[in-house]
C-alpha atoms as a PDB file:
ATOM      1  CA  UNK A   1       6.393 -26.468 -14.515  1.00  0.00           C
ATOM      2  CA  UNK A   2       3.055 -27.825 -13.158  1.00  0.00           C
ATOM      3  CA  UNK A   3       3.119 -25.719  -9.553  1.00  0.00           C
ATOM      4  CA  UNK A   4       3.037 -22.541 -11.354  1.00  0.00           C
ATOM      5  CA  UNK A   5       0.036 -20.520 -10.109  1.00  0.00           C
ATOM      6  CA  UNK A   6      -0.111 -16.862 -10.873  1.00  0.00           C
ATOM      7  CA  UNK A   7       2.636 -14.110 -11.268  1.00  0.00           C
ATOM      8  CA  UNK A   8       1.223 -12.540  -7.952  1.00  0.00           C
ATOM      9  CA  UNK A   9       1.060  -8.442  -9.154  1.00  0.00           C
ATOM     10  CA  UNK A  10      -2.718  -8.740  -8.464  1.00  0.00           C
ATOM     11  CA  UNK A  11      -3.905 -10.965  -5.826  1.00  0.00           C
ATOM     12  CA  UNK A  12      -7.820 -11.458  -5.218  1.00  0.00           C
ATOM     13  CA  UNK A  13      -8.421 -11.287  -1.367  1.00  0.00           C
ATOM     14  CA  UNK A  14     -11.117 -10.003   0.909  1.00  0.00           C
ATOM     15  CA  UNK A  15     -10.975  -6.722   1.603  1.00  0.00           C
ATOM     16  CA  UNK A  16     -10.040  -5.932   5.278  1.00  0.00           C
ATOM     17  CA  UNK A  17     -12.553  -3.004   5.664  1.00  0.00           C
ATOM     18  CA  UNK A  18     -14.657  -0.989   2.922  1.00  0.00           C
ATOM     19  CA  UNK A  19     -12.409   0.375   0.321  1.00  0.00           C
ATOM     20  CA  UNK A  20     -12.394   2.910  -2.362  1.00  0.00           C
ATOM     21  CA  UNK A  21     -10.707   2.390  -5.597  1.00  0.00           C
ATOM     22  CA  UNK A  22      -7.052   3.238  -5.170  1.00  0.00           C
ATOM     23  CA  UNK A  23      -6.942   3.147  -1.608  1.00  0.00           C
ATOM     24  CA  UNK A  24      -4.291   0.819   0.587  1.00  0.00           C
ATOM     25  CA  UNK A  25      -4.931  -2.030   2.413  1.00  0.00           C
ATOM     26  CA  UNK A  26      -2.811  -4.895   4.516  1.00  0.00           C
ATOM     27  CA  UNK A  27      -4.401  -8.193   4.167  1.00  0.00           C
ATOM     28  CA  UNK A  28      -2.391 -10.264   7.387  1.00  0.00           C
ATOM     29  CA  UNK A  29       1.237  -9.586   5.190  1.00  0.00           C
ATOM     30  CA  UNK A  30       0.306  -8.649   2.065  1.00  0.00           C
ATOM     31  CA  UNK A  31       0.038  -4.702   0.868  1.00  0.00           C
ATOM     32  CA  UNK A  32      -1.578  -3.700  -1.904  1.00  0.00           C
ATOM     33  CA  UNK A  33      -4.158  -1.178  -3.429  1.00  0.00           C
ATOM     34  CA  UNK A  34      -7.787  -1.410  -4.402  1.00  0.00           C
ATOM     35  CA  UNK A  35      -8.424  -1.796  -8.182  1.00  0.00           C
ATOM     36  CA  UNK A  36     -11.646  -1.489  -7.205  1.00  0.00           C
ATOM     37  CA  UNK A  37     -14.253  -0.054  -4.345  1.00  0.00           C
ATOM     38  CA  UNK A  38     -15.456  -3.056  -2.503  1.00  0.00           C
ATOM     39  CA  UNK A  39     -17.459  -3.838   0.853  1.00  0.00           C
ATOM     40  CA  UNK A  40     -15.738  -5.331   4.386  1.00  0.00           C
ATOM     41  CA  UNK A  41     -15.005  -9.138   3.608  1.00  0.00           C
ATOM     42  CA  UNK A  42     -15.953  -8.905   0.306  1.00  0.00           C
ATOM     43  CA  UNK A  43     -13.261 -10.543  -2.782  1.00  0.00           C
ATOM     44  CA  UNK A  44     -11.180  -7.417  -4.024  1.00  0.00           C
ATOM     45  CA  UNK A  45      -7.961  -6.998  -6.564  1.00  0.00           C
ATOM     46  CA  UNK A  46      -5.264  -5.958  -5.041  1.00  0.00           C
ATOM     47  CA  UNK A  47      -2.581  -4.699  -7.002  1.00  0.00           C
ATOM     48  CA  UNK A  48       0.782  -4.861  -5.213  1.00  0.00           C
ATOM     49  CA  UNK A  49       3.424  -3.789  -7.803  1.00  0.00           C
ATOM     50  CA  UNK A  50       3.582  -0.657  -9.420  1.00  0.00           C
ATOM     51  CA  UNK A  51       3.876   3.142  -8.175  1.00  0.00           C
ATOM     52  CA  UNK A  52       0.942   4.761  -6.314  1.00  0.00           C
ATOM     53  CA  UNK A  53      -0.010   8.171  -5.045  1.00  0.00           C
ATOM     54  CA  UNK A  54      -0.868   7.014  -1.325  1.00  0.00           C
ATOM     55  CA  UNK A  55      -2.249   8.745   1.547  1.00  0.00           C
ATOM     56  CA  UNK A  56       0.313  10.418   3.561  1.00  0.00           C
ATOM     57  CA  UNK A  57       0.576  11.307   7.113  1.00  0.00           C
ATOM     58  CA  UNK A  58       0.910  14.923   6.240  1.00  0.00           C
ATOM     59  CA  UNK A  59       3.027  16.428   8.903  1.00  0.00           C
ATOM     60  CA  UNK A  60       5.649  14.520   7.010  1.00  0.00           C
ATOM     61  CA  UNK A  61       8.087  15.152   4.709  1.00  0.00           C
ATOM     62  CA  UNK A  62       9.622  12.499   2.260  1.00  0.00           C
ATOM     63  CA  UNK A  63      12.434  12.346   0.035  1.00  0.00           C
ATOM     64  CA  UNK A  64      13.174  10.400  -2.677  1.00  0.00           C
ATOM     65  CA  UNK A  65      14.060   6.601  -1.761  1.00  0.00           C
ATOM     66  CA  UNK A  66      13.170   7.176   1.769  1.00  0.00           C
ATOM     67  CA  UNK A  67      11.210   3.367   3.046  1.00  0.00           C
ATOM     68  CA  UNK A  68       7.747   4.112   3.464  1.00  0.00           C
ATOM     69  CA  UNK A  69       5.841   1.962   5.904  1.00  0.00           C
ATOM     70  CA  UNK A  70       1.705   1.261   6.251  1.00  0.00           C
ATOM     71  CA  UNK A  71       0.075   2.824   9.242  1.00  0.00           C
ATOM     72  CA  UNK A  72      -3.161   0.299   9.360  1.00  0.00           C
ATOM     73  CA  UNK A  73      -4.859   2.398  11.904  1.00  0.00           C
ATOM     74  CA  UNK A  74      -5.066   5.336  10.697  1.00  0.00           C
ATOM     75  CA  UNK A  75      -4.666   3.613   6.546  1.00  0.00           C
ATOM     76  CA  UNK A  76      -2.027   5.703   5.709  1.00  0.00           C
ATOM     77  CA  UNK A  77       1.319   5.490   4.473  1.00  0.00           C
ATOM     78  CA  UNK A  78       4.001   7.163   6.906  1.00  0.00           C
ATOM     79  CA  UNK A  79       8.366   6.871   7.288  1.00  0.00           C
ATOM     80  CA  UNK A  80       7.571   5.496  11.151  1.00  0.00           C
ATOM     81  CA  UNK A  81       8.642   1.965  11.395  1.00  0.00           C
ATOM     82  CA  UNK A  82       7.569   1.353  14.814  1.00  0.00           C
ATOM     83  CA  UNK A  83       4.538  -0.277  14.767  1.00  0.00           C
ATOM     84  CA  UNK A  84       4.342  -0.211  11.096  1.00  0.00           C
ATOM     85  CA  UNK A  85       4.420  -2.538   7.432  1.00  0.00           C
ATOM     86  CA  UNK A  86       7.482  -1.584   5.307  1.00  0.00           C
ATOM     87  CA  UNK A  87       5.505  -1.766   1.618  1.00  0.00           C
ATOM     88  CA  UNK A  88       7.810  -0.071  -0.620  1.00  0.00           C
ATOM     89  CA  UNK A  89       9.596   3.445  -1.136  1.00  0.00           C
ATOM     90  CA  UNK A  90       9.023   7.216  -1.869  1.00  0.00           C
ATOM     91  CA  UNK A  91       9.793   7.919  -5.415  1.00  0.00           C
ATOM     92  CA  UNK A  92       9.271  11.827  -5.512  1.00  0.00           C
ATOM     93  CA  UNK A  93       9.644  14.405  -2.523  1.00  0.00           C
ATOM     94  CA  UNK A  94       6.384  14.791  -0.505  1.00  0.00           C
ATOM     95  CA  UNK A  95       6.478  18.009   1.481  1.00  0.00           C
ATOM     96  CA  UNK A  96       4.845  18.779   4.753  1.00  0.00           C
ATOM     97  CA  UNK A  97       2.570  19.255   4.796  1.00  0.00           C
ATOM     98  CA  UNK A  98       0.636  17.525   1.910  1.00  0.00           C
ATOM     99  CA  UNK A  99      -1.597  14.453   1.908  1.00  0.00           C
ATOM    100  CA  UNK A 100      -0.500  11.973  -0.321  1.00  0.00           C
ATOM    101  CA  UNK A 101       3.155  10.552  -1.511  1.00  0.00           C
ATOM    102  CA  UNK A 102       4.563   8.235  -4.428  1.00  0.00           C
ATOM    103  CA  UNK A 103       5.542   4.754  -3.292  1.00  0.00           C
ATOM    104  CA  UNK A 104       7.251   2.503  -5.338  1.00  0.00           C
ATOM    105  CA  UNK A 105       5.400  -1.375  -3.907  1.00  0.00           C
ATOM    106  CA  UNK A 106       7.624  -3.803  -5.180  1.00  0.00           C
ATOM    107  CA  UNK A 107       5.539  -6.768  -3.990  1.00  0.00           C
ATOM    108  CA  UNK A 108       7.725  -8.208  -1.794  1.00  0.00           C
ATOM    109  CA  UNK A 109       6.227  -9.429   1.826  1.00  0.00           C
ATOM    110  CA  UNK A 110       8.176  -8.045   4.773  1.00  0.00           C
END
């Protein structure tokens, strides 16, 4: 197949703000997290499959399976759709409060 390009799990894009290894980020449609800390505009690896422990809004609480959606105001993950980026699901109760949550990203663009 000669239009093969790349399996797509980690995509190099610049990053949307400064970042800190492990942190989210929403590039236009595209979710991922930061393999790496990197500067505003600068070329980053995003890794958008996999399971992450994600900032939470931590008045919430999740349960396992519930859709998880990215907040990119406050760069958070939260179970609010309005307004929101569906990026994957809980995979483990969060309670409330607590900070951060496990979210399956399955890489799909939503």
């Amino acid at each position: 197949m000669k239009n093969y390009i790349q399996p797509g799990g980690h995509l190099t894009l610049a990053a949307p703000r400064i970042l800190k290894s492990g942190e989210g980020a929403l590039v236009g449609d595209i979710f991922g997290v930061a393999q790496a800390a990197a500067q505003s505009g600068e070329d980053t690896v995003l890794i958008r499959h996999g399971v992450f422990e994600l900032a939470k809004s931590s008045a919430q609480a999740w349960t396992r399976g519930a859709k998880i959606y990215w907040d990119n105001t406050n760069f958070r993950c939260t179970t609010a759709a309005s307004g929101n980026t569906l990026i994957g699901a809980a995979t483990a109760v969060a309670n409330n409060p607590s900070d951060t949550g496990r979210v399956l990203l399955d890489g799909v663009i939503r």
